[in-house]
C-alpha atoms as a PDB file:
ATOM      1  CA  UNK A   1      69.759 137.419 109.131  1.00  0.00           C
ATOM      2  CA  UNK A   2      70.287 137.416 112.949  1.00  0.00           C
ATOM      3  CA  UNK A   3      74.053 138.114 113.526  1.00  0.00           C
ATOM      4  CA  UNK A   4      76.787 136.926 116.202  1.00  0.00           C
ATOM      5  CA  UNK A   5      74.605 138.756 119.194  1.00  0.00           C
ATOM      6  CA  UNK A   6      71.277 137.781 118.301  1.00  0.00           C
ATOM      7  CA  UNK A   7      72.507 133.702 118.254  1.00  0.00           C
ATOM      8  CA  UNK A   8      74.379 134.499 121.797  1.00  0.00           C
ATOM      9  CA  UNK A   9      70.867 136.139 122.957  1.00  0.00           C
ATOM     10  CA  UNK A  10      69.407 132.740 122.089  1.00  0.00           C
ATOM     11  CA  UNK A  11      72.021 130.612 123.394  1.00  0.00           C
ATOM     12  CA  UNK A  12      71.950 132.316 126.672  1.00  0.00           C
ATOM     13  CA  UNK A  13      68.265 131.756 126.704  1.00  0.00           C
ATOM     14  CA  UNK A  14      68.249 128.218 126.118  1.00  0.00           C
ATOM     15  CA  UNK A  15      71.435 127.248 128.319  1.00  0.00           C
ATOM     16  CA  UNK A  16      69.768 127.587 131.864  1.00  0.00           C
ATOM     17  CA  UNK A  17      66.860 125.394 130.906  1.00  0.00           C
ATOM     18  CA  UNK A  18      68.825 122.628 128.741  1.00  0.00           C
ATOM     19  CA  UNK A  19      72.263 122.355 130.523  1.00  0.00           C
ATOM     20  CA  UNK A  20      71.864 119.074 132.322  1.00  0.00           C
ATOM     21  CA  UNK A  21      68.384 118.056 131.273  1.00  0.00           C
ATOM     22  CA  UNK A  22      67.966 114.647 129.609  1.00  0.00           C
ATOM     23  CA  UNK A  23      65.935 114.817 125.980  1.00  0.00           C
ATOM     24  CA  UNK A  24      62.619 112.807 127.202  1.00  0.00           C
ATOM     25  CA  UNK A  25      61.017 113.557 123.448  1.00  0.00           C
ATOM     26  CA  UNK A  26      62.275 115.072 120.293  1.00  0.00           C
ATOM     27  CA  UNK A  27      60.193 115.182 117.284  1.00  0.00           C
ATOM     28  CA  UNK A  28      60.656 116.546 113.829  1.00  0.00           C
ATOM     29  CA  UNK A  29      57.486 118.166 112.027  1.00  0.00           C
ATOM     30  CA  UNK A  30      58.545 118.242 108.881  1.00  0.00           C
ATOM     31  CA  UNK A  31      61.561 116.002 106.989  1.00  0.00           C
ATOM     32  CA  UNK A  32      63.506 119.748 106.259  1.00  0.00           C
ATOM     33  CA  UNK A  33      64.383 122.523 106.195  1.00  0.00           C
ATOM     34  CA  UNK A  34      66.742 124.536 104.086  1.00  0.00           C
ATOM     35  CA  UNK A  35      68.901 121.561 103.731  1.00  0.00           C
ATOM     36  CA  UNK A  36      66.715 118.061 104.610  1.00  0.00           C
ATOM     37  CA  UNK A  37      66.982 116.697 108.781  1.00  0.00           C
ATOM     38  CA  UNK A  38      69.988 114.451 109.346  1.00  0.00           C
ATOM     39  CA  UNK A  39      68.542 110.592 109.416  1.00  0.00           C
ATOM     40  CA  UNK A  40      66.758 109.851 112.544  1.00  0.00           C
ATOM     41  CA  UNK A  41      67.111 112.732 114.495  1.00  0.00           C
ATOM     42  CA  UNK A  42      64.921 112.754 116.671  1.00  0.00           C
ATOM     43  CA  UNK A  43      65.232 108.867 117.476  1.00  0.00           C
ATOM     44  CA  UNK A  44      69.414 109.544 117.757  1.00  0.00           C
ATOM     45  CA  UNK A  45      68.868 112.838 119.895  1.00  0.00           C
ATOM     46  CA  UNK A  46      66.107 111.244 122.479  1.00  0.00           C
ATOM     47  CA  UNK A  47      67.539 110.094 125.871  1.00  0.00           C
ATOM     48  CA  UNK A  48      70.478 111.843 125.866  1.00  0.00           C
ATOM     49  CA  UNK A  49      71.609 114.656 128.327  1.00  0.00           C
ATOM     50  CA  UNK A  50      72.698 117.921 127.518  1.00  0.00           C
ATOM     51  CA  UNK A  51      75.847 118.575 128.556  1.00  0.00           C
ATOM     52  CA  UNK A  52      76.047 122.397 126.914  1.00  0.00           C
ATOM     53  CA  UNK A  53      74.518 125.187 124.459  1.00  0.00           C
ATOM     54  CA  UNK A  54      77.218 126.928 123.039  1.00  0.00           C
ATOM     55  CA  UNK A  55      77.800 128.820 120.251  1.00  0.00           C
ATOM     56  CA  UNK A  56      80.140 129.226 117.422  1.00  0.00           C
ATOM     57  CA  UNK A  57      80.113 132.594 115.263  1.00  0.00           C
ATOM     58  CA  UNK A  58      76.381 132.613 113.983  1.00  0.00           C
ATOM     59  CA  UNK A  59      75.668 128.616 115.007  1.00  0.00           C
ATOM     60  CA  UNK A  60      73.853 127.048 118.038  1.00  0.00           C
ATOM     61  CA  UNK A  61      75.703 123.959 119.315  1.00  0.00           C
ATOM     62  CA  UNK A  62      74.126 121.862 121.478  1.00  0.00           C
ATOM     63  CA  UNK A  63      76.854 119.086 123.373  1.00  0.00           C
ATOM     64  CA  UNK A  64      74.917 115.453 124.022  1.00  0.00           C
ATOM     65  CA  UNK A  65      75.947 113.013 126.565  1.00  0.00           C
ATOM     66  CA  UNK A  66      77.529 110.120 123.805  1.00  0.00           C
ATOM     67  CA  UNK A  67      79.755 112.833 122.176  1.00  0.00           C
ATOM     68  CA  UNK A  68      76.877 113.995 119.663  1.00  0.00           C
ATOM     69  CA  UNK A  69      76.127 117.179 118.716  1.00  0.00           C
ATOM     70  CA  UNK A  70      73.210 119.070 116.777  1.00  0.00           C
ATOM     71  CA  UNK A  71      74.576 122.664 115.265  1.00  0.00           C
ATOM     72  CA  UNK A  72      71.663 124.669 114.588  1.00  0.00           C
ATOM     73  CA  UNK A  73      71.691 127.875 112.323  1.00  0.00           C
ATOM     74  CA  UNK A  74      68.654 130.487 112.283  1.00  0.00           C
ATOM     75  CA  UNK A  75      68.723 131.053 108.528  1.00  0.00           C
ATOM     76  CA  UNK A  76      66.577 134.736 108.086  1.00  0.00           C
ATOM     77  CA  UNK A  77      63.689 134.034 110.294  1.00  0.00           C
ATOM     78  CA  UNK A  78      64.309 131.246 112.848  1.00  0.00           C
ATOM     79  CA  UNK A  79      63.742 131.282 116.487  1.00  0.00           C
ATOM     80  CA  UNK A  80      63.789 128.856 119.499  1.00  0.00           C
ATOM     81  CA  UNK A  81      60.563 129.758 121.840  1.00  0.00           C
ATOM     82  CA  UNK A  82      61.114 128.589 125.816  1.00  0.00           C
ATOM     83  CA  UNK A  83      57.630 126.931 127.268  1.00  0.00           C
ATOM     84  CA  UNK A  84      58.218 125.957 131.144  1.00  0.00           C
ATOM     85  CA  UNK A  85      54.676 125.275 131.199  1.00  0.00           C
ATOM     86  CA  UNK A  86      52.442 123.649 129.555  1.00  0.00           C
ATOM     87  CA  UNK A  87      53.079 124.748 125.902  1.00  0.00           C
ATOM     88  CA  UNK A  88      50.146 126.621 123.643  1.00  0.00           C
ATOM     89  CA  UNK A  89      49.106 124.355 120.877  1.00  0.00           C
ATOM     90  CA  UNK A  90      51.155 124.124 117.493  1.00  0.00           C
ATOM     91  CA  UNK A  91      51.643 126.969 115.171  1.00  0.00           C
ATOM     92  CA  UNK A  92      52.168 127.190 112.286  1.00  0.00           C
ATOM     93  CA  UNK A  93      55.518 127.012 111.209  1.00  0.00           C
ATOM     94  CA  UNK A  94      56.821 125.061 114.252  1.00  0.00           C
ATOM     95  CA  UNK A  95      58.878 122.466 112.952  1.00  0.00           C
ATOM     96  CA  UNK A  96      61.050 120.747 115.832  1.00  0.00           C
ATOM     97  CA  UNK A  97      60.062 120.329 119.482  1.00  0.00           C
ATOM     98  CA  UNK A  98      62.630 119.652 122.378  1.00  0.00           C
ATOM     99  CA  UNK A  99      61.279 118.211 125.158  1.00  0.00           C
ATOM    100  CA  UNK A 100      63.249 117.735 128.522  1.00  0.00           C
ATOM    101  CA  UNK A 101      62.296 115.160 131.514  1.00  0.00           C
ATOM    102  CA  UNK A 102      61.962 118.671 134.011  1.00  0.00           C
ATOM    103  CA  UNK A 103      58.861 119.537 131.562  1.00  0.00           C
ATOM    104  CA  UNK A 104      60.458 121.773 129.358  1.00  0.00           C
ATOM    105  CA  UNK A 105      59.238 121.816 125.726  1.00  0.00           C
ATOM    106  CA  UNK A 106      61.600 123.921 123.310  1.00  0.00           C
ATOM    107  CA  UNK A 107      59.917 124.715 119.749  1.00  0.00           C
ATOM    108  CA  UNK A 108      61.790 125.785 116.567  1.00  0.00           C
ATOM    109  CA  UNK A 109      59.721 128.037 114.406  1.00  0.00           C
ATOM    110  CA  UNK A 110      60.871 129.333 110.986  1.00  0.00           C
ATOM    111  CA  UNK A 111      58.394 130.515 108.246  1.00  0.00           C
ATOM    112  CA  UNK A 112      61.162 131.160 105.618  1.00  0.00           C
ATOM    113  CA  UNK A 113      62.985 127.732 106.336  1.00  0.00           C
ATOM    114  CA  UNK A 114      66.262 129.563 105.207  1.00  0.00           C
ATOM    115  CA  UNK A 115      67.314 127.505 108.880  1.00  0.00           C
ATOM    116  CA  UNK A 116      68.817 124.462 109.294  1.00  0.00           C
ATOM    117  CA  UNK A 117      69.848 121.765 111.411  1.00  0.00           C
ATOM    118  CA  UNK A 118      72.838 119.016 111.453  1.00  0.00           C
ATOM    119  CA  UNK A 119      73.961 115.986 113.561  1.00  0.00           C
ATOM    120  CA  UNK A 120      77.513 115.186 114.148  1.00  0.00           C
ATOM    121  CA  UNK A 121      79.702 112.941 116.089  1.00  0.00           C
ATOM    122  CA  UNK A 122      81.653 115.578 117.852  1.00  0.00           C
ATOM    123  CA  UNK A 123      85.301 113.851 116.720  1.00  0.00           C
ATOM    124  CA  UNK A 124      84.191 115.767 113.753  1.00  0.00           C
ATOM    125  CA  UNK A 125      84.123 119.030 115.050  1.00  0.00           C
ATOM    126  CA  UNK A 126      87.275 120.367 113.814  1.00  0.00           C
ATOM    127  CA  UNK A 127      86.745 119.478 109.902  1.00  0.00           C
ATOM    128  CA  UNK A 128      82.922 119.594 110.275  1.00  0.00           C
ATOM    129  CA  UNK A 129      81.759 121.613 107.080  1.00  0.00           C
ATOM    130  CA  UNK A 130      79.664 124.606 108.488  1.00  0.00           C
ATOM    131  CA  UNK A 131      82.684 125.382 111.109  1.00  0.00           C
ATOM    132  CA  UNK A 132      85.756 124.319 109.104  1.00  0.00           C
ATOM    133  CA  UNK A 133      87.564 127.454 108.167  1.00  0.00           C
ATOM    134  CA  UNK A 134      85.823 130.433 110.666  1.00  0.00           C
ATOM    135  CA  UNK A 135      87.808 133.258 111.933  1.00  0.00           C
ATOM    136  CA  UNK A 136      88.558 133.897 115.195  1.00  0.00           C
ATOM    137  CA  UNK A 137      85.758 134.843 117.687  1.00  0.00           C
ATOM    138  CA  UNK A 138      84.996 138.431 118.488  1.00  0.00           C
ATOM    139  CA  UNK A 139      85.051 138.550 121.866  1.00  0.00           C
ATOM    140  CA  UNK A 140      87.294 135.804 122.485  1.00  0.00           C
ATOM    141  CA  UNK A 141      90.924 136.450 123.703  1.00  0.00           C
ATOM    142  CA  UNK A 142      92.128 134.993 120.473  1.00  0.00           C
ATOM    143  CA  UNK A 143      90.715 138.204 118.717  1.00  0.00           C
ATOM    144  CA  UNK A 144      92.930 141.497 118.938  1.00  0.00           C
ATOM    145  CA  UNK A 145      94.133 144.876 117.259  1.00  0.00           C
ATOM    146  CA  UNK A 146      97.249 142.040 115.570  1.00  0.00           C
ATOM    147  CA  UNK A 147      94.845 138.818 115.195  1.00  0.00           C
ATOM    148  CA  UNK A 148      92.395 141.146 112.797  1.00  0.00           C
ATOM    149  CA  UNK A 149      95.449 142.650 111.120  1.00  0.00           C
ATOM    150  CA  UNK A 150      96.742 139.514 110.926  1.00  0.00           C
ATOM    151  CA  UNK A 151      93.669 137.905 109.084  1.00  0.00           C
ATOM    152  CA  UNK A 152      93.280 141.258 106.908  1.00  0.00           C
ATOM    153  CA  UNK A 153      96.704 140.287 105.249  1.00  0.00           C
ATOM    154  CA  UNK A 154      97.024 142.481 102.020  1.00  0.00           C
ATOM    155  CA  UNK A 155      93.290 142.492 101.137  1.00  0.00           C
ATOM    156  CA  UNK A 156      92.427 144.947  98.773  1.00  0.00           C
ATOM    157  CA  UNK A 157      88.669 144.829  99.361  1.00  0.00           C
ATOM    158  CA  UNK A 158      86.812 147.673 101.513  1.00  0.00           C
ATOM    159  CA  UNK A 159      87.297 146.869 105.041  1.00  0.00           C
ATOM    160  CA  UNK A 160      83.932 146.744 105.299  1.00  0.00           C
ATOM    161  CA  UNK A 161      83.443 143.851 102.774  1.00  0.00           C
ATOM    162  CA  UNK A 162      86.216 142.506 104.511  1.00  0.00           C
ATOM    163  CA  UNK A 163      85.107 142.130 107.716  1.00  0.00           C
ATOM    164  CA  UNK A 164      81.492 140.179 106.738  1.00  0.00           C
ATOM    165  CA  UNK A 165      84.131 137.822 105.560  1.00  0.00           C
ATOM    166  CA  UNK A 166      83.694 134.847 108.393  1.00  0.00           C
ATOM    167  CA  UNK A 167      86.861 133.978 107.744  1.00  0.00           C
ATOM    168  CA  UNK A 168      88.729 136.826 108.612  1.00  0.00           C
ATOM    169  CA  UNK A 169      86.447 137.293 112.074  1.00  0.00           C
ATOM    170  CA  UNK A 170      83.522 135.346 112.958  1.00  0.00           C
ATOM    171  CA  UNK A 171      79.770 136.240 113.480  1.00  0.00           C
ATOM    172  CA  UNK A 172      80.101 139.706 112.604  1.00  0.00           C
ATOM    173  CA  UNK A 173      77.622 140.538 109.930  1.00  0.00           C
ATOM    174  CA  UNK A 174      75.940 143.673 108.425  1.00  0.00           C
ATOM    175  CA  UNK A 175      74.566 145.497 111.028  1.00  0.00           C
ATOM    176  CA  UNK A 176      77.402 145.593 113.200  1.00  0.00           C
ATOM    177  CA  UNK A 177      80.303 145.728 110.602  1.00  0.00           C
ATOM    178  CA  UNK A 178      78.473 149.286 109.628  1.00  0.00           C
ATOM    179  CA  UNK A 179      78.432 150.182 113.715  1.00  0.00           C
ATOM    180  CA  UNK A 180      82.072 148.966 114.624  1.00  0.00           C
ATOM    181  CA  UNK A 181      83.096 150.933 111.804  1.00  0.00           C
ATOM    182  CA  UNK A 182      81.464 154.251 112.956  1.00  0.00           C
ATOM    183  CA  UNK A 183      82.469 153.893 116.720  1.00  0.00           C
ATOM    184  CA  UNK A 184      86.486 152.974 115.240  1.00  0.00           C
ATOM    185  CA  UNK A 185      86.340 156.468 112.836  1.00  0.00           C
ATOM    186  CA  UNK A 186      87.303 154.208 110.352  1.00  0.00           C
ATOM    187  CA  UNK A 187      85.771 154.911 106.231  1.00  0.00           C
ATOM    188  CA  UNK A 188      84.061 151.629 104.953  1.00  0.00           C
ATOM    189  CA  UNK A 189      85.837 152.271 101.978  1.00  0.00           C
ATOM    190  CA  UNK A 190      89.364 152.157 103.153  1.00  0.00           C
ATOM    191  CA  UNK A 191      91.365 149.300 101.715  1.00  0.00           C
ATOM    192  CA  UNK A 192      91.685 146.223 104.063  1.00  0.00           C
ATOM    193  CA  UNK A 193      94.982 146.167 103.896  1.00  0.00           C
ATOM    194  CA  UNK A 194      95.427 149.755 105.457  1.00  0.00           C
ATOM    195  CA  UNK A 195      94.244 148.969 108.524  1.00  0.00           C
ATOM    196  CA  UNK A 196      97.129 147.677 110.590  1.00  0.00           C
ATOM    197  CA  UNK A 197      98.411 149.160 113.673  1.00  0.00           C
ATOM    198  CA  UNK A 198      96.600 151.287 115.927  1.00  0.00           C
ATOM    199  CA  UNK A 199      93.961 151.217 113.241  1.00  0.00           C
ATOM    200  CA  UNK A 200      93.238 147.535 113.845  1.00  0.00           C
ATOM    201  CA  UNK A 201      93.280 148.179 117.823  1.00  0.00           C
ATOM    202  CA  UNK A 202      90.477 150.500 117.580  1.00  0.00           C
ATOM    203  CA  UNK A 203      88.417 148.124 114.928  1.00  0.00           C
ATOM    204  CA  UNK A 204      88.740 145.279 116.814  1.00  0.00           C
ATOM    205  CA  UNK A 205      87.918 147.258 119.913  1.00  0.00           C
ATOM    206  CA  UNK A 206      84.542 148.591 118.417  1.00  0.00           C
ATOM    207  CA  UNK A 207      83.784 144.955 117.005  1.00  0.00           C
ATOM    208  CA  UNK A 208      83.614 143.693 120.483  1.00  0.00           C
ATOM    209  CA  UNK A 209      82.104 146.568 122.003  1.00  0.00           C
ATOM    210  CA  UNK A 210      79.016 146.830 119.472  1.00  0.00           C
ATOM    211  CA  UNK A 211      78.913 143.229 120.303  1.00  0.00           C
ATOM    212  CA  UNK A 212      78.722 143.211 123.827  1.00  0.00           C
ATOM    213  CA  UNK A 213      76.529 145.984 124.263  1.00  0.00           C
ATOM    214  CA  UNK A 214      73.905 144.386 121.199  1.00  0.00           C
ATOM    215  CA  UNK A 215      74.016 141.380 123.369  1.00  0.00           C
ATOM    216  CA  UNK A 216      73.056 143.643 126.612  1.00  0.00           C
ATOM    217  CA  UNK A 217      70.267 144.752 124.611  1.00  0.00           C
ATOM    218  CA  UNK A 218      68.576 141.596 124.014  1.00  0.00           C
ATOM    219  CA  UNK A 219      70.240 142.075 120.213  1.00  0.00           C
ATOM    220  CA  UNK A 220      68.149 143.664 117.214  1.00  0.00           C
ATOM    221  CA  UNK A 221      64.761 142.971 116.330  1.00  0.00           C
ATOM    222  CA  UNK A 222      64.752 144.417 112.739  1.00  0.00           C
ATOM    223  CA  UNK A 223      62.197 141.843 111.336  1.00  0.00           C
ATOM    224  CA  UNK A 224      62.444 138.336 113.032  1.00  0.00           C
ATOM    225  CA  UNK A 225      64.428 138.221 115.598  1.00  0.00           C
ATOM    226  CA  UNK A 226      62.819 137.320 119.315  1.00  0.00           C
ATOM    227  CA  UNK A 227      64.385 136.128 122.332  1.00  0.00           C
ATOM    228  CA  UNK A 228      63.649 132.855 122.968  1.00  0.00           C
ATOM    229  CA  UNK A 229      61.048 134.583 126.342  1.00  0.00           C
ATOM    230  CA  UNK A 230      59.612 135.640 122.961  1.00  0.00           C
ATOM    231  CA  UNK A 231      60.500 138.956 124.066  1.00  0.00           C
ATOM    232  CA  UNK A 232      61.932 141.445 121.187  1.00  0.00           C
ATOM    233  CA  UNK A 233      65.626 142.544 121.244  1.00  0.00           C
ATOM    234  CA  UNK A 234      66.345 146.144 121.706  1.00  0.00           C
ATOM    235  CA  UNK A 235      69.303 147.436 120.645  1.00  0.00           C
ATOM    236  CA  UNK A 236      68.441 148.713 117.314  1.00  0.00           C
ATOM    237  CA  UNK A 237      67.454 152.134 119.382  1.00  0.00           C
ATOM    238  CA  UNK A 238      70.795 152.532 120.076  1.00  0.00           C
ATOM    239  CA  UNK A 239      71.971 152.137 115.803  1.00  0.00           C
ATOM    240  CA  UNK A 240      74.769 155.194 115.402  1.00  0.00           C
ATOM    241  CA  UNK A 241      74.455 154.841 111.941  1.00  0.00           C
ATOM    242  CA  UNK A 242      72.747 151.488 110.331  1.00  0.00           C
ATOM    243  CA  UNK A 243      69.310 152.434 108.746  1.00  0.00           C
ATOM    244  CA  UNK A 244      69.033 155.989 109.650  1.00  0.00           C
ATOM    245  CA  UNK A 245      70.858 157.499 105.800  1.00  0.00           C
ATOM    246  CA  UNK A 246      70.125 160.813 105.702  1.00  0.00           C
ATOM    247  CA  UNK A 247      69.651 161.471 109.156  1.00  0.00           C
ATOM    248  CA  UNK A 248      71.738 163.786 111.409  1.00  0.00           C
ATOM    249  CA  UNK A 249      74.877 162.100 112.588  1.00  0.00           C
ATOM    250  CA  UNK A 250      75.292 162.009 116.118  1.00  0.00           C
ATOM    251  CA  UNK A 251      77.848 163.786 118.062  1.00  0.00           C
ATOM    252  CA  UNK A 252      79.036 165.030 114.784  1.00  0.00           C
ATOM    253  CA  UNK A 253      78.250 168.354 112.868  1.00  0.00           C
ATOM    254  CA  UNK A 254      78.804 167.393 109.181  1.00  0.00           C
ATOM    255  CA  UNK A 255      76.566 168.651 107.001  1.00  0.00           C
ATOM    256  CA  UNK A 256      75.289 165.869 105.209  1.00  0.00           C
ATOM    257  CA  UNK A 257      74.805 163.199 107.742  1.00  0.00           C
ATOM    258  CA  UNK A 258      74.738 159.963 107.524  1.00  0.00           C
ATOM    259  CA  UNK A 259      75.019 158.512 104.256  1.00  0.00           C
ATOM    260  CA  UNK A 260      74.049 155.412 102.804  1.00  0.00           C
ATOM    261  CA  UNK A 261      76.081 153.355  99.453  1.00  0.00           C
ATOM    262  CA  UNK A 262      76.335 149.539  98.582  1.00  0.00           C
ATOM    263  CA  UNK A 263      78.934 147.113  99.073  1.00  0.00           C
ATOM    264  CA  UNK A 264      79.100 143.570  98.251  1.00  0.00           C
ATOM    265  CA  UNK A 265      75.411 144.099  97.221  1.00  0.00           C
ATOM    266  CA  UNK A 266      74.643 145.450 101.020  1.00  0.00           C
ATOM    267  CA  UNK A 267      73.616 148.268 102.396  1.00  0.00           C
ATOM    268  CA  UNK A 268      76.418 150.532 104.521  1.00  0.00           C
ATOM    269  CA  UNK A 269      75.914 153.397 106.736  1.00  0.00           C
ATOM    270  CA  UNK A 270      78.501 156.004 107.450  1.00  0.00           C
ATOM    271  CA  UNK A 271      79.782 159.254 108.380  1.00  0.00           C
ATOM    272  CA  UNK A 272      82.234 160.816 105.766  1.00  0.00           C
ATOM    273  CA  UNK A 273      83.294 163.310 108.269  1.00  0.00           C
ATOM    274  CA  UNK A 274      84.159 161.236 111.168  1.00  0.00           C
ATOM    275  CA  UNK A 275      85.311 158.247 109.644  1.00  0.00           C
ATOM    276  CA  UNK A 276      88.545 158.230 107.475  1.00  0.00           C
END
């Protein structure tokens, strides 16, 4: 599932050609998707400008003139494709087109349909029920060594289970949980609650460093993920740790290398040696 730097890879590629455009056509190829389309979307969404594309932990929000917005989420395989040409016909899978009055057609294609898409006056941002209740953003200001010490409270999960909790800090997800842990020295296995202190400096310090530099990179095409150029993200060259278990650690000269358990039902990555 594409995590906090594969959405801001997306965002950043649809924000230059939708900021300011007006929607001259919207249409809807199918009635849903994992969850159905809110009513008339496409008829509420045409004719309006859009004022931004920002995004919240793992959601696409896109600000319309009239205080609307549509929150978009990418579910395990979607992607937004960029046509500033005339766009290739239809494939399969396509099931929303945004089209702006500069000639700019944006397509939404997800074979899995594990996306979805919702349509809310933007009075209702604060309680609105995919965003109610999310942590603090990674590489916001908001988020520091105290804020993720802070949200950690007396957990007595792994830290690493801990951390995929989007409540505690938001948009961080498998992949990079496993890296930010490797780069802070810090054992998935430690207790939650025992990271405090300088501990939770260095953690949160990794989290937006693996973040920034993922981002950089395009973010990490595993399976699905594109750019919406169509291009393929990059950064999963540069893994430490994540998918490479019994491989040599870098930088490191433990004997066993990386090694590779489940948590929460997901796979982790680690270095017993250099992380304690």
């Amino acid at each position: 599932m594409p995590e906090l730097p594969e959405v801001e890879t997306v965002r950043r590629g649809l924000a230059p050609v939708l900021e300011g455009a007006v929607l001259a056509k919207v249409t809807a190829f199918r009635p849903d998707l994992r969850f159905p389309l809110p009513p008339g979307l496409a008829t509420r969404m045409t004719g309006r400008t859009i004022i931004s594309v920002e995004r919240r932990a793992k959601y696409l929000l896109i600000r319309l003139s009239g205080d609307l917005i549509m929150l978009s989420h990418l579910g395990m395989s979607g992607r937004y494709r960029v046509y500033k040409d005339a766009p290739p016909p239809l494939e399969p899978h396509d099931h929303l087109e945004l089209v702006t009055d500069t000639g700019v057609t944006i397509r939404y294609n997800d074979p899995r349909r594990f996306g979805f898409v919702d349509l809310f006056d933007a009075a209702q941002l604060p309680t609105q029920k995919f965003l109610a209740g999310l942590g603090p953003e990674p590489l916001s200001n908001a988020f520091d060594g105290p804020a993720l010490a802070l949200g950690l409270g007396e957990r007595r999960s792994a830290i690493k289970v801990a951390i995929l909790d989007q409540r505690v800090v938001a948009g961080v997800g498998n992949i990079y949980a496993s890296e930010a842990l490797y780069r802070a020295g810090i054992s998935p296995k430690r207790l939650a609650r025992t990271v405090k202190g300088q501990r939770a400096v260095r953690l949160a310090e990794a989290i937006r460093d693996v973040l920034n530099d993922a981002i950089a990179a395009g973010g990490s095409s595993l399976r699905d993920h594109r750019q919406t150029s169509g291009e393929l993200g990059y950064f999963q060259h540069s893994f430490a740790v994540y998918g490479r278990g019994g491989e040599k650690c870098p930088g490191c000269d433990c004997e066993d290398g990386i090694r590779q358990m489940i948590q929460g039902g997901r796979s982790t990555f680690y270095c017993a040696k250099r992380q304690r």
